[in-house]
PDB file of N, CA and C in Angstrom:
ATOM      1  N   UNK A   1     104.930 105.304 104.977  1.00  0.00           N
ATOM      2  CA  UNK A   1     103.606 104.725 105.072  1.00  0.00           C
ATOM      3  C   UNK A   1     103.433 103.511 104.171  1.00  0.00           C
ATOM      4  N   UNK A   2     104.052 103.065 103.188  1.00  0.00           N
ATOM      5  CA  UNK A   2     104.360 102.026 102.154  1.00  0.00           C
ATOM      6  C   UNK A   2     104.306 100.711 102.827  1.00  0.00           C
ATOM      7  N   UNK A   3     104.865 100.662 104.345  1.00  0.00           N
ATOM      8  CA  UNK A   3     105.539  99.555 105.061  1.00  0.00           C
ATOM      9  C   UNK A   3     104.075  99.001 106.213  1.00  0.00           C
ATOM     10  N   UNK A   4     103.202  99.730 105.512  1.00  0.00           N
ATOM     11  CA  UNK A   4     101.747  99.521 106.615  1.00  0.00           C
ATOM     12  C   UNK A   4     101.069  98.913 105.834  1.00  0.00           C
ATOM     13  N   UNK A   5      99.983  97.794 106.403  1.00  0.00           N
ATOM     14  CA  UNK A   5      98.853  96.906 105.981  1.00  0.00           C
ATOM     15  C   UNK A   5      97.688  97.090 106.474  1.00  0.00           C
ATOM     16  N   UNK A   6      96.426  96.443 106.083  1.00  0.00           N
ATOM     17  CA  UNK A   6      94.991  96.463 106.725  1.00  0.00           C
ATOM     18  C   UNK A   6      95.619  94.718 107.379  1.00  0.00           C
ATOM     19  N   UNK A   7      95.232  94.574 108.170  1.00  0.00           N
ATOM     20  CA  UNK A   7      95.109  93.383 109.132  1.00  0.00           C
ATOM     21  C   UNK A   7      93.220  93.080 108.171  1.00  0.00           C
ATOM     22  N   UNK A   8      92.989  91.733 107.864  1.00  0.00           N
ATOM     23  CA  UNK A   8      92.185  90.817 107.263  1.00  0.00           C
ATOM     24  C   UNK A   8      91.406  89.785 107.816  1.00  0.00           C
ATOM     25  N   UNK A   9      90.109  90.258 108.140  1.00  0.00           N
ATOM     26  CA  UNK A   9      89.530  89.285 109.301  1.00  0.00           C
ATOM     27  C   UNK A   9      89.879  87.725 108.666  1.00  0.00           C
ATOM     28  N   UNK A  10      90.543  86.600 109.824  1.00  0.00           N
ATOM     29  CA  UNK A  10      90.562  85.342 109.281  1.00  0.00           C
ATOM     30  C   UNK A  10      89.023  84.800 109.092  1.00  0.00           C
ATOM     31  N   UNK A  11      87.995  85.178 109.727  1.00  0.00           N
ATOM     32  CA  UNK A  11      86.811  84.293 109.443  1.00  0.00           C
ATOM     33  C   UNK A  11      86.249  84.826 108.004  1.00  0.00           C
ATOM     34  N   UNK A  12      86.266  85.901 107.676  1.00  0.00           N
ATOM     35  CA  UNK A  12      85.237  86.560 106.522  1.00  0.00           C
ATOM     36  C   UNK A  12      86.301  87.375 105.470  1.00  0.00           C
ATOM     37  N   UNK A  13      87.525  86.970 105.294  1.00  0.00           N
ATOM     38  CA  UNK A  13      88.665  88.138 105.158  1.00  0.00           C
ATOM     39  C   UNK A  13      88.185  89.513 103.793  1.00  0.00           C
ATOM     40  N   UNK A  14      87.423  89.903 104.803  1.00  0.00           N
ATOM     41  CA  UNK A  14      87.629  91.604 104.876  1.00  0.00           C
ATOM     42  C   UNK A  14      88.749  92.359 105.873  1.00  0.00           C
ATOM     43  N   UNK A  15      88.556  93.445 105.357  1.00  0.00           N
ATOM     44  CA  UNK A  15      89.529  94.815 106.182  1.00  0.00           C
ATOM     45  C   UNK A  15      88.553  94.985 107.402  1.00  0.00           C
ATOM     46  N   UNK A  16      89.608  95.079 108.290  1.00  0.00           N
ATOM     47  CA  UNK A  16      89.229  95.259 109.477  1.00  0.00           C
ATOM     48  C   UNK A  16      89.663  97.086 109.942  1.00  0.00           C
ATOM     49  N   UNK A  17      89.503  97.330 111.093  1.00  0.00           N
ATOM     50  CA  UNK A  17      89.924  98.976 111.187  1.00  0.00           C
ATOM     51  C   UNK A  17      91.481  99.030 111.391  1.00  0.00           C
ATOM     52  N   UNK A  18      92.301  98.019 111.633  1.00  0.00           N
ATOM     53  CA  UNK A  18      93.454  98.098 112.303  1.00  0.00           C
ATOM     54  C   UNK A  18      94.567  97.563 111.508  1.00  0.00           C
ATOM     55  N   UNK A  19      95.123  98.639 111.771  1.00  0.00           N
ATOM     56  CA  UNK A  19      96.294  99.092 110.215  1.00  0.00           C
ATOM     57  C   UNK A  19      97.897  98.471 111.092  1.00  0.00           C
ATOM     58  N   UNK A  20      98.553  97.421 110.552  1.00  0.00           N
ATOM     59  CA  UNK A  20      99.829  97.264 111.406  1.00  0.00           C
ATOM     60  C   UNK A  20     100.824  97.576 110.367  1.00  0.00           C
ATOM     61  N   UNK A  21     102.112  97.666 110.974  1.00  0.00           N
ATOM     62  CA  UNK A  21     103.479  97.581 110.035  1.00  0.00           C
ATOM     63  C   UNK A  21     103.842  96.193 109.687  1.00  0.00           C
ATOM     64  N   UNK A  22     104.846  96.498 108.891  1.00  0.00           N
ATOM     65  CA  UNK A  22     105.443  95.056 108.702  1.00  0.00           C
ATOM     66  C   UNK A  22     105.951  94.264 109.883  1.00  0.00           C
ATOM     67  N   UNK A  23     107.002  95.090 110.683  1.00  0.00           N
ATOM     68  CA  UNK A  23     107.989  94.975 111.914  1.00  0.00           C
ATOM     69  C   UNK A  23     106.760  94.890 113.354  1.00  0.00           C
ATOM     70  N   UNK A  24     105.426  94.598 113.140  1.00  0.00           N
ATOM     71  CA  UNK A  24     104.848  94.494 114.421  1.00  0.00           C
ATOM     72  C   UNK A  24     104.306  92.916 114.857  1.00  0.00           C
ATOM     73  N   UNK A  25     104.414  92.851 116.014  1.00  0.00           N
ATOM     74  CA  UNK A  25     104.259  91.164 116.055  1.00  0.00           C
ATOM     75  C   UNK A  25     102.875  91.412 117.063  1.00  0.00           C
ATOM     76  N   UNK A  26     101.687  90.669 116.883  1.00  0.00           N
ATOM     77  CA  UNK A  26     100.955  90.690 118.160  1.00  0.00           C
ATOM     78  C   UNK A  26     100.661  89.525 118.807  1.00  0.00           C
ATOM     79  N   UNK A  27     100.297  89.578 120.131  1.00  0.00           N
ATOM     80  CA  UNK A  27     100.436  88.625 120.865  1.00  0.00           C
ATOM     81  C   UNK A  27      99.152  88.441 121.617  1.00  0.00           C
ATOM     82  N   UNK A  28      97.894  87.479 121.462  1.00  0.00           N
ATOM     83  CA  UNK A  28      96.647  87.400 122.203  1.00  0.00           C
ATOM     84  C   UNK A  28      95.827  88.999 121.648  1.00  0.00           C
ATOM     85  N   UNK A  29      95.610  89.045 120.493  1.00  0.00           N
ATOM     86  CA  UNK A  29      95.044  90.416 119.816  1.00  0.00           C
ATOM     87  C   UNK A  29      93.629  89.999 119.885  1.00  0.00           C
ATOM     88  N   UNK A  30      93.040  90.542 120.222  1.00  0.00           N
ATOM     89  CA  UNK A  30      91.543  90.713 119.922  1.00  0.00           C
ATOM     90  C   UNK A  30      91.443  91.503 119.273  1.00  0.00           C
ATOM     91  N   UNK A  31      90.745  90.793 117.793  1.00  0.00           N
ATOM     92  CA  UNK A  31      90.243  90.891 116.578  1.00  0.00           C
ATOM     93  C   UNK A  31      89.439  91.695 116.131  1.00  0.00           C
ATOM     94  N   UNK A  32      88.795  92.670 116.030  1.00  0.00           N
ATOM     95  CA  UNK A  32      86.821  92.596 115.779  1.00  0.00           C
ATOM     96  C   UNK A  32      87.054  93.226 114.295  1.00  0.00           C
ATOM     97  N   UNK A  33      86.022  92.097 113.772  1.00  0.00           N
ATOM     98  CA  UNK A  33      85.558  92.525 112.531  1.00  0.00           C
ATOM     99  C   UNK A  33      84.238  93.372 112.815  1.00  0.00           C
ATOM    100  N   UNK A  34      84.239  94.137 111.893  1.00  0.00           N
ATOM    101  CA  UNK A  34      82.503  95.169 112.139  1.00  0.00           C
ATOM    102  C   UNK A  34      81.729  94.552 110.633  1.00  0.00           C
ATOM    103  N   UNK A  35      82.293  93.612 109.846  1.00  0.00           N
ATOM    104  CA  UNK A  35      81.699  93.300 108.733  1.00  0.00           C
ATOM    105  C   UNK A  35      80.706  92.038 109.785  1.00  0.00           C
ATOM    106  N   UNK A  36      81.255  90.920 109.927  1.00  0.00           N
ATOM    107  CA  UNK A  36      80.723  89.453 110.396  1.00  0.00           C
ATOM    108  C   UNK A  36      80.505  89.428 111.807  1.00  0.00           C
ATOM    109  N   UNK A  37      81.243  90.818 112.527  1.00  0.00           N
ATOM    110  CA  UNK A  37      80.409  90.677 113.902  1.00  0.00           C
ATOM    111  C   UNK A  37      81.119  90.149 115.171  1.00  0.00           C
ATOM    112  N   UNK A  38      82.077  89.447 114.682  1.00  0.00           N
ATOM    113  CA  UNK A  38      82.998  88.646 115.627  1.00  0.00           C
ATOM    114  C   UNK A  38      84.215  89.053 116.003  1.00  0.00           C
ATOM    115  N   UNK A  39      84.556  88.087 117.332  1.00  0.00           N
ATOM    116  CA  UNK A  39      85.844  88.739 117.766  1.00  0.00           C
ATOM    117  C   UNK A  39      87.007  87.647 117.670  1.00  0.00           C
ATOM    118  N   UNK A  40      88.134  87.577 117.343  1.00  0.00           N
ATOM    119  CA  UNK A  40      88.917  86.852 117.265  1.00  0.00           C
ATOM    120  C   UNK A  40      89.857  87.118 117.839  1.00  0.00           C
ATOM    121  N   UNK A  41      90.286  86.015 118.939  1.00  0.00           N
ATOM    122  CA  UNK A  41      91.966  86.296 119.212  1.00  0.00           C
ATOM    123  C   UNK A  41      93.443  85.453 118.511  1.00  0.00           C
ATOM    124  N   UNK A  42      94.017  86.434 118.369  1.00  0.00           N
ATOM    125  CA  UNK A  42      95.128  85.811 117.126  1.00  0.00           C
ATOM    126  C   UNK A  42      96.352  86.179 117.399  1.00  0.00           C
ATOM    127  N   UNK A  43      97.438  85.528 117.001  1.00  0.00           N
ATOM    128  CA  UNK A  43      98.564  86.150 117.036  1.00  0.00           C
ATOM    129  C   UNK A  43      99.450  86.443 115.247  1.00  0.00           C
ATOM    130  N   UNK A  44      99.982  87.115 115.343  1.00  0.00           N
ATOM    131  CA  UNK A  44     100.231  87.423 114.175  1.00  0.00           C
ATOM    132  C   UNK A  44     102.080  88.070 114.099  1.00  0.00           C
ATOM    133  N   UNK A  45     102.624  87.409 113.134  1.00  0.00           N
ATOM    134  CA  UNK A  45     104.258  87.731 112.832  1.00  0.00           C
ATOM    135  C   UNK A  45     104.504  87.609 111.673  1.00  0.00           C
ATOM    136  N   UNK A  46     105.068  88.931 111.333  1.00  0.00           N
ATOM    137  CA  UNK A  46     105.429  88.922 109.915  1.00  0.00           C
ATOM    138  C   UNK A  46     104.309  89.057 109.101  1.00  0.00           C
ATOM    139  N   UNK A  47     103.413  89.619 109.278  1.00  0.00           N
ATOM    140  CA  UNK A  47     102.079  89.294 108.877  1.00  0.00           C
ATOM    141  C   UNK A  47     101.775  88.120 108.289  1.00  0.00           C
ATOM    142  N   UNK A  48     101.771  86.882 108.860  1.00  0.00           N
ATOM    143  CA  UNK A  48     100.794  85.821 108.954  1.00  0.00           C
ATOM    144  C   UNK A  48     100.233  85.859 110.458  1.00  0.00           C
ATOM    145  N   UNK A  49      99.065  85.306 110.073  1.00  0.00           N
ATOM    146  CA  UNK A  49      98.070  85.197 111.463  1.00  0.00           C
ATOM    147  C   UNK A  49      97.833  83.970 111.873  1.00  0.00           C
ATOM    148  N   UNK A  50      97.817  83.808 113.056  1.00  0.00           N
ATOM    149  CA  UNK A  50      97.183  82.371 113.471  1.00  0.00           C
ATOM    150  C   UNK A  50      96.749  82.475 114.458  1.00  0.00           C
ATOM    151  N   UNK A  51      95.679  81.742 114.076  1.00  0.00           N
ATOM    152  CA  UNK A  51      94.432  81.930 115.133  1.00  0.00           C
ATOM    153  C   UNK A  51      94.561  81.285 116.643  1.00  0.00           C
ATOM    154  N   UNK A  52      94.027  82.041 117.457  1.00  0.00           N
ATOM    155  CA  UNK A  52      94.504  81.291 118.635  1.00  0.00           C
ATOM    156  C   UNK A  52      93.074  80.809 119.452  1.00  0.00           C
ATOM    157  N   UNK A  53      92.234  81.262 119.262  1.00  0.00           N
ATOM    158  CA  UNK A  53      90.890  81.066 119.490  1.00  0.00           C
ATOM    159  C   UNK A  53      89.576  82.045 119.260  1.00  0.00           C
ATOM    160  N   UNK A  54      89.133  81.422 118.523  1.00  0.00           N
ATOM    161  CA  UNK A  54      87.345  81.907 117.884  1.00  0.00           C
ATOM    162  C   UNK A  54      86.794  82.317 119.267  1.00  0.00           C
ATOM    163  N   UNK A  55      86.347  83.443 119.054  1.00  0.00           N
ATOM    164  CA  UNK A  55      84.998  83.564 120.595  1.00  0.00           C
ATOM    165  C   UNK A  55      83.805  83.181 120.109  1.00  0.00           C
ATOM    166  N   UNK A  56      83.572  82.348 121.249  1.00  0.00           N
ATOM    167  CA  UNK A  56      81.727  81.551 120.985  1.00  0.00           C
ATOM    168  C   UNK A  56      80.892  82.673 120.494  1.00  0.00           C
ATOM    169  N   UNK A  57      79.970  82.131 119.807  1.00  0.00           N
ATOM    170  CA  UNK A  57      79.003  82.995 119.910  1.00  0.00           C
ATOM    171  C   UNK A  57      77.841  82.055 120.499  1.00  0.00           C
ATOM    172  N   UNK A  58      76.691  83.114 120.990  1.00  0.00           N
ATOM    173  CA  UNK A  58      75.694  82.362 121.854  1.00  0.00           C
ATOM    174  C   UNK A  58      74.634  82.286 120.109  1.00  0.00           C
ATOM    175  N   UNK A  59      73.845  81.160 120.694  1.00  0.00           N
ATOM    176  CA  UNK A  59      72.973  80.914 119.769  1.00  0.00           C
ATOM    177  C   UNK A  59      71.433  81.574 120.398  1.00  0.00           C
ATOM    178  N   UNK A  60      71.048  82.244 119.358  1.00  0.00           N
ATOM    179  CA  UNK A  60      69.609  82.762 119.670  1.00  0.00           C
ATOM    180  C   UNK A  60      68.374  81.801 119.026  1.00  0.00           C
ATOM    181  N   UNK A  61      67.290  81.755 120.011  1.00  0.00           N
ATOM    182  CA  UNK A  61      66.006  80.875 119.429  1.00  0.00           C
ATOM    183  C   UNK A  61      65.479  81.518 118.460  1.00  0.00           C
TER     184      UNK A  61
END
């Protein structure tokens, strides 16, 4: 269990719910933070992340 991480929202970096290994690569991941609300899709290797696109958010009046 030593070889596992919290995955770190890129917009607000808090812990997110989703725990990866070292050895996992993801590909078009949708993100969700439950801190800031948002969803992010990212790819991630080796644990670095890079973002692949922010989802809009709609603006309220």
């Amino acid at each position: 269990m030593s070889n596992q991480s919290w995955v770190f929202c890129p917009i607000c970096n808090n812990k997110t719910r989703t725990k990866i290994r070292n050895d996992t690569e993801l590909i078009n991941f949708p993100l969700f933070c439950p801190k800031c609300k948002q969803e992010t899709i990212i790819n991630m290797k080796r644990g670095n992340i890079i973002i692949r696109e922010p989802d809009a958010k709609t603006q309220s009046r």
